[in-house]
Protein backbone atom coordinates (compact mmCIF):
# COMPACT_ATOMS: atom_id res chain seq x y z
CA UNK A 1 90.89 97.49 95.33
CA UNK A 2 90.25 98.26 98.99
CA UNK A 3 89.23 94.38 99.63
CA UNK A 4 91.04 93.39 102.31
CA UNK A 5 93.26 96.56 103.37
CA UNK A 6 93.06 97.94 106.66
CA UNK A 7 91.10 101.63 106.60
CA UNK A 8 91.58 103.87 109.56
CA UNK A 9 89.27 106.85 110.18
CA UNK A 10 90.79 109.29 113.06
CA UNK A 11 87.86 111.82 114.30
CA UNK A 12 88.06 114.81 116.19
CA UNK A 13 85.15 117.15 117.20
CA UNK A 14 84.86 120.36 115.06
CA UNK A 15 82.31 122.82 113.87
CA UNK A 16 81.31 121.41 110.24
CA UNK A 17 82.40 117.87 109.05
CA UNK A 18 85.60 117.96 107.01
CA UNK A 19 86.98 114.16 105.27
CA UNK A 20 91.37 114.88 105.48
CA UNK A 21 93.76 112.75 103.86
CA UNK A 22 96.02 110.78 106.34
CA UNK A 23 99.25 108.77 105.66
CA UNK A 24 98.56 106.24 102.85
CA UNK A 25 96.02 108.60 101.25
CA UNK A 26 96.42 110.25 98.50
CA UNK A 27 94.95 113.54 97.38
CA UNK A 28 94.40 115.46 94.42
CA UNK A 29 93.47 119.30 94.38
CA UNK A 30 93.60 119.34 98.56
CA UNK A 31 91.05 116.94 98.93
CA UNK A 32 91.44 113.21 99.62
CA UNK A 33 91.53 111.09 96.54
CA UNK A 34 88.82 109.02 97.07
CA UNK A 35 86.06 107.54 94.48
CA UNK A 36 82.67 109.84 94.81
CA UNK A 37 80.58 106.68 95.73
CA UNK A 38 82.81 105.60 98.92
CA UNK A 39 83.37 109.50 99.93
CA UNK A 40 79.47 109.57 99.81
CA UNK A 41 78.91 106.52 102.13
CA UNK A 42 82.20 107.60 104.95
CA UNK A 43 79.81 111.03 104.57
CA UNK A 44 76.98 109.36 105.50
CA UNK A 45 78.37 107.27 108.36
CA UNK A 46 79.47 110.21 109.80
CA UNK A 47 76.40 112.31 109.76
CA UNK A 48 74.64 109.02 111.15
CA UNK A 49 77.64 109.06 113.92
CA UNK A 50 77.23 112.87 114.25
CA UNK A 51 73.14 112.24 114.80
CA UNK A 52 73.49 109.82 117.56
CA UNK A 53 76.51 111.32 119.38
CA UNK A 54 74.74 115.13 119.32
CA UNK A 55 77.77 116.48 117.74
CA UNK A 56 78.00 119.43 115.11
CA UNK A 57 80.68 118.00 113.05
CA UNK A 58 83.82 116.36 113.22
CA UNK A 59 87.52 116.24 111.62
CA UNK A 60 87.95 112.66 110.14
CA UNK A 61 91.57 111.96 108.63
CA UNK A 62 90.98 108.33 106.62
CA UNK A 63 94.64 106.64 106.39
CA UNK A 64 95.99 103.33 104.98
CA UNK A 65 99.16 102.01 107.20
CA UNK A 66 100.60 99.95 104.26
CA UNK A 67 98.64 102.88 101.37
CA UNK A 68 102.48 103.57 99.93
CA UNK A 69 103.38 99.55 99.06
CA UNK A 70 99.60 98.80 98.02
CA UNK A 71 99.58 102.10 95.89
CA UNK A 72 102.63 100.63 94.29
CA UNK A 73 101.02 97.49 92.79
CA UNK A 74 98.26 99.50 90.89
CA UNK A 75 97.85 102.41 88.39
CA UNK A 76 98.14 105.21 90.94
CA UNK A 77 101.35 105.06 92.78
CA UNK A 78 100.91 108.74 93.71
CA UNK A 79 99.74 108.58 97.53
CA UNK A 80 101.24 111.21 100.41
């Protein structure tokens, strides 16, 4: 259900990469709750952005702006 809804990524330098939950987002055993198969391809893009940039790794927080009202028109209203 992510047709359509506007996906922000937020990335800041760091030593290893590490995928945060941002507002909109929800997460389940402090990590983001998202599906394996899209974690694996934001993953991907940023060791391909990591590659051409030269960087070691990088922070990325992935938020929803409107995550809360979508979240509460499917099965899984519980988002942070």
């Amino acid at each position: 259900m992510t047709r359509g809804i506007e996906i922000i990524a937020q990335a800041k330098e760091n030593e290893t990469i590490l995928i945060m939950a941002g507002p909109g987002i929800g997460s389940k055993n402090g990590k983001p709750a998202i599906n394996p198969s899209p974690m694996e391809q934001i993953g991907q893009a940023i060791r391909e952005a990591l590659e051409e940039t030269g960087l070691r790794g990088a922070v990325v927080t992935i938020s929803i702006p409107q995550g809360k009202e979508i979240a509460g028109k499917t099965l899984n209203e519980k988002i942070e």
